[in-house]
N, C-alpha and C. Protein backbone atom coordinates (compact mmCIF):
# COMPACT_ATOMS: atom_id res chain seq x y z
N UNK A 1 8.00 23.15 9.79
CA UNK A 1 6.97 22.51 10.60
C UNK A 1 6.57 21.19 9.95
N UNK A 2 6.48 20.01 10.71
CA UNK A 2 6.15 18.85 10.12
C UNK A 2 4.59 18.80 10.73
N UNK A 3 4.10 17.71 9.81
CA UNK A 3 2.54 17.79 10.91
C UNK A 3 1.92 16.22 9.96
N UNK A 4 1.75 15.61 11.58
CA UNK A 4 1.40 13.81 11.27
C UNK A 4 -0.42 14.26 11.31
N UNK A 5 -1.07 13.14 10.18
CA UNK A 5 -2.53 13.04 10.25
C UNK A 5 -2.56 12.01 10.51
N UNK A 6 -3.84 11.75 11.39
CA UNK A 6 -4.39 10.83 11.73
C UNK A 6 -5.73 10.16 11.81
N UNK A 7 -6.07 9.19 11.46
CA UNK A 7 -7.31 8.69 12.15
C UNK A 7 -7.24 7.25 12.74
N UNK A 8 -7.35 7.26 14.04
CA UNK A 8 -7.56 6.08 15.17
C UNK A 8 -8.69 5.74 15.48
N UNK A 9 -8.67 4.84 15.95
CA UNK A 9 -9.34 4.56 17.05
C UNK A 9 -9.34 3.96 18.56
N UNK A 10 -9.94 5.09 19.14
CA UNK A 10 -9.66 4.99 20.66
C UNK A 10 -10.63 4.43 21.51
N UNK A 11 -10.42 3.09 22.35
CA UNK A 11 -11.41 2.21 23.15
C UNK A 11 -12.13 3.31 23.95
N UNK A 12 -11.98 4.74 24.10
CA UNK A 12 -12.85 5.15 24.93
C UNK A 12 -13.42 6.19 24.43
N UNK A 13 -13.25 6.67 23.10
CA UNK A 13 -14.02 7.63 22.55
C UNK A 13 -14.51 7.16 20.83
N UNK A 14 -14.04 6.14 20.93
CA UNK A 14 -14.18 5.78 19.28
C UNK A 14 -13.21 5.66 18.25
N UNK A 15 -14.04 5.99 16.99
CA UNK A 15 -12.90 6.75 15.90
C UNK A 15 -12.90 8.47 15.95
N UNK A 16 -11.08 9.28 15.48
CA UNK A 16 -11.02 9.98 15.99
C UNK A 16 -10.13 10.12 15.02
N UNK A 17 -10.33 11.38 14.32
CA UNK A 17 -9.19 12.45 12.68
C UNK A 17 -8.60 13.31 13.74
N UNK A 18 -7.07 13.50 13.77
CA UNK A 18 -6.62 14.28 14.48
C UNK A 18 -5.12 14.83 13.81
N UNK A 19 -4.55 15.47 14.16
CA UNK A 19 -2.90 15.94 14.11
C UNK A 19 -1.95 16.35 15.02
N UNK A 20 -1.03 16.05 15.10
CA UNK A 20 0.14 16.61 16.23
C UNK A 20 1.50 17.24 15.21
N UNK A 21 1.85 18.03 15.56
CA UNK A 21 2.65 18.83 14.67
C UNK A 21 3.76 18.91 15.66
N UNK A 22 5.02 19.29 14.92
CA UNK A 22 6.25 19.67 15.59
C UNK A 22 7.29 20.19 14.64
N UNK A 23 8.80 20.49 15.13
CA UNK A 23 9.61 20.69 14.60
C UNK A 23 10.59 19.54 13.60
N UNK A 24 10.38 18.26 14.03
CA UNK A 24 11.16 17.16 13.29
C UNK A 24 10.05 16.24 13.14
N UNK A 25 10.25 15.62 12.42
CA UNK A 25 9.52 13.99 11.64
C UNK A 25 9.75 13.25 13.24
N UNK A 26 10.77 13.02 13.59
CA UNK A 26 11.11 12.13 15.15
C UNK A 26 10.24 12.50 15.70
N UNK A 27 9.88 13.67 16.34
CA UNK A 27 9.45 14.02 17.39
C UNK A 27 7.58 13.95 17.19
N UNK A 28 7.05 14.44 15.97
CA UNK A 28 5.76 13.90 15.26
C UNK A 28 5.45 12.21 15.43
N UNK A 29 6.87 11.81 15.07
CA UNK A 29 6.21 10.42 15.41
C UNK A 29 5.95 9.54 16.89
N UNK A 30 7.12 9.84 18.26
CA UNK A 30 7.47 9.84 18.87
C UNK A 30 5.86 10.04 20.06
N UNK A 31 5.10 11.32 19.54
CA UNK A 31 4.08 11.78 20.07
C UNK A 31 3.11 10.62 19.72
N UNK A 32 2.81 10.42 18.45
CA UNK A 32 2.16 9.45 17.71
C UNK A 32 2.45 7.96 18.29
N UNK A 33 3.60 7.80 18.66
CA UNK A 33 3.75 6.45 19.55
C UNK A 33 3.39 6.29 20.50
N UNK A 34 3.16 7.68 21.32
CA UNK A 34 2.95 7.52 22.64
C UNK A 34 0.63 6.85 22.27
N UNK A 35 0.36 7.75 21.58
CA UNK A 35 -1.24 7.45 22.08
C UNK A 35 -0.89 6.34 21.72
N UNK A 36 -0.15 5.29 20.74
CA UNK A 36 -0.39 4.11 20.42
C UNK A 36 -0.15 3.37 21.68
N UNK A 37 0.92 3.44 22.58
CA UNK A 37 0.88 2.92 23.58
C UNK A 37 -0.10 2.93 24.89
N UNK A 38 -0.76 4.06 24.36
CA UNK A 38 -2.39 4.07 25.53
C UNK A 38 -3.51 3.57 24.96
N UNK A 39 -3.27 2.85 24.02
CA UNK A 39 -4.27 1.94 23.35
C UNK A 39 -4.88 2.58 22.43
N UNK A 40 -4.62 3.10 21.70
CA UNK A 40 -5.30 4.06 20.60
C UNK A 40 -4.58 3.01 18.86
N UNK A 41 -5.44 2.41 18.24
CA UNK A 41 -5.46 1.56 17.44
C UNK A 41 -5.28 2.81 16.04
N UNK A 42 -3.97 2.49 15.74
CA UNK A 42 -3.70 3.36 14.05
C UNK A 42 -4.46 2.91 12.83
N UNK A 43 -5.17 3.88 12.17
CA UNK A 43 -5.95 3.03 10.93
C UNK A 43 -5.34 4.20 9.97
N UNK A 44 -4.97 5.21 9.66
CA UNK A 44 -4.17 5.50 8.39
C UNK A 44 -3.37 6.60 9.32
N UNK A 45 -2.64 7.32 8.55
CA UNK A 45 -1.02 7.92 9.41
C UNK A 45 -0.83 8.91 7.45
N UNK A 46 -0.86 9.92 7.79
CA UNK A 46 0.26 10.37 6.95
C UNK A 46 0.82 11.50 7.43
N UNK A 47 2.31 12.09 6.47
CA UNK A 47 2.77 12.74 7.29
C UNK A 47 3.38 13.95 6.11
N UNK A 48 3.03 15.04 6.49
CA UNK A 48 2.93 16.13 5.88
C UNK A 48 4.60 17.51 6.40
N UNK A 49 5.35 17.70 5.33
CA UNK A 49 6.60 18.46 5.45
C UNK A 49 6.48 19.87 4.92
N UNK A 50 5.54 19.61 3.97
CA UNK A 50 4.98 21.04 3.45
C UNK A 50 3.56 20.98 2.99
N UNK A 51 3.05 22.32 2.90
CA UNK A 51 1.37 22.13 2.66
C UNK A 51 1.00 21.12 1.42
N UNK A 52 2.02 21.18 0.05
CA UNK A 52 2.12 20.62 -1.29
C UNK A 52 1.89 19.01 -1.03
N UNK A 53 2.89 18.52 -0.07
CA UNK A 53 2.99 17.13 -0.37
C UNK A 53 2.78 16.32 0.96
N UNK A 54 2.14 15.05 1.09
CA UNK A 54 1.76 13.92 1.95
C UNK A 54 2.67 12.97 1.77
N UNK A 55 2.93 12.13 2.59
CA UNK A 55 4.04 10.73 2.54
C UNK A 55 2.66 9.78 3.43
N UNK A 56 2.25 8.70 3.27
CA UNK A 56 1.35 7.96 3.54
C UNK A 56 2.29 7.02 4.58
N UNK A 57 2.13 6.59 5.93
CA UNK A 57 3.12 6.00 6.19
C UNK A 57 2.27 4.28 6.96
N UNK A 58 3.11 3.56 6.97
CA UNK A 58 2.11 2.22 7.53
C UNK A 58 1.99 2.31 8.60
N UNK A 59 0.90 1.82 8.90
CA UNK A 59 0.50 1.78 10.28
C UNK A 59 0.97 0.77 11.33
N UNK A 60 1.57 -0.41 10.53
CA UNK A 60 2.24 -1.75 11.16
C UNK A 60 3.27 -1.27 11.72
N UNK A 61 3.81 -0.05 11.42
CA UNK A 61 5.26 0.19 12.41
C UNK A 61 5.63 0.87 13.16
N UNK A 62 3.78 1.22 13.85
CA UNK A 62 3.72 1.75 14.99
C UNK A 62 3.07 0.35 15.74
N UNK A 63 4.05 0.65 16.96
CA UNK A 63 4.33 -0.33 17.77
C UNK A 63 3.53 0.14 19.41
N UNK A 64 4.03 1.38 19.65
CA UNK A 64 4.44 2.04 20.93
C UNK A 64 5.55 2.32 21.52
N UNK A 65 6.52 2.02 20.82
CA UNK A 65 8.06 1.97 21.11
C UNK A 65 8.36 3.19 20.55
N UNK A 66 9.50 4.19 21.36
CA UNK A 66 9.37 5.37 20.35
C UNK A 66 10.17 5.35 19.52
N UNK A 67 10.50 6.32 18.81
CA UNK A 67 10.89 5.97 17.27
C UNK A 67 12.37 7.07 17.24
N UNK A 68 12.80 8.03 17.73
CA UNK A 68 13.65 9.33 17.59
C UNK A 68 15.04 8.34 17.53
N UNK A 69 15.19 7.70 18.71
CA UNK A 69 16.58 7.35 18.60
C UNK A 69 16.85 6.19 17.17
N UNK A 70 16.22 5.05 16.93
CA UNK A 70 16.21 4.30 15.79
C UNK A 70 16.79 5.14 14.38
N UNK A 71 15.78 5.48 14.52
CA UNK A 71 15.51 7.05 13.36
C UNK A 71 16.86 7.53 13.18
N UNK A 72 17.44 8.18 14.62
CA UNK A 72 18.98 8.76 14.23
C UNK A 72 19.74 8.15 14.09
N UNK A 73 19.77 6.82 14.51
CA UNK A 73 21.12 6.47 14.12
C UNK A 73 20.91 5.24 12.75
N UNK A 74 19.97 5.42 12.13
CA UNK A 74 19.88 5.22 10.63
C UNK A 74 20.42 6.65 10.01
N UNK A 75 19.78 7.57 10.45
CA UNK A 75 20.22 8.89 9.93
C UNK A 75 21.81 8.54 9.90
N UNK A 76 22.35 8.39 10.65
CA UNK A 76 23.92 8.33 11.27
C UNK A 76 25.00 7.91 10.35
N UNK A 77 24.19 6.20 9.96
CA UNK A 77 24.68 5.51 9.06
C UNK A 77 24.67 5.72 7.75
N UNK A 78 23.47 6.27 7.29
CA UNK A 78 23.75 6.73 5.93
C UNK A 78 24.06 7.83 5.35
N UNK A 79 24.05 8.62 6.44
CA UNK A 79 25.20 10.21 6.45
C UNK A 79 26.50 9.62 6.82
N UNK A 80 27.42 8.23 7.08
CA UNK A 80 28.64 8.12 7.01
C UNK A 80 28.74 6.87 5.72
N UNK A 81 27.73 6.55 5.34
CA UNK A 81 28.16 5.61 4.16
C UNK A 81 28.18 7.13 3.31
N UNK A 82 27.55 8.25 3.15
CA UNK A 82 27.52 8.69 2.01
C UNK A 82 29.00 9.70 2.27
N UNK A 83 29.58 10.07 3.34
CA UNK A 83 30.69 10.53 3.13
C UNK A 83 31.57 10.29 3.15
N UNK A 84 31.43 8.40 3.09
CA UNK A 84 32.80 7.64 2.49
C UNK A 84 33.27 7.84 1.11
N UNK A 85 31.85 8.04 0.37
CA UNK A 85 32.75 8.19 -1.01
C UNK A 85 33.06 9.38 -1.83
């Protein structure tokens, strides 16, 4: 289970601590793109893989654009650079 934290802020309710959880990092973020694209302004983002550890992630590279396909085919590339050698 992955699970993104959040705190935004949203033009119609304010500021707002929240989480969306899922099965992949893509799909956590993907969700997370979408409120950005309904106007919901990112002020910190981290993103949690197990209860132990946080990854802090920037907020500049949420756009609203979603993120799954980018994502894989970086995945793509450096799962075939690494089984070139």
């Amino acid at each position: 289970m992955v699970t993104l934290y959040f705190t935004c802020y949203n033009p119609l309710a304010g500021f707002l601590e929240s989480s969306v959880g899922g099965n992949d990092i893509e799909s956590c973020l993907d969700l997370f793109s979408a409120l950005v694209r309904s106007n919901w302004q990112p002020i910190s983002i981290k993103l949690s893989v197990d209860p132990d550890t946080v990854t802090w992630l920037p907020v500049e590279v949420f756009d609203g654009k979603p993120m799954k396909k980018p994502l894989q085919s970086l995945q793509q590339q450096w799962e075939e650079l690494l089984y070139q050698h």
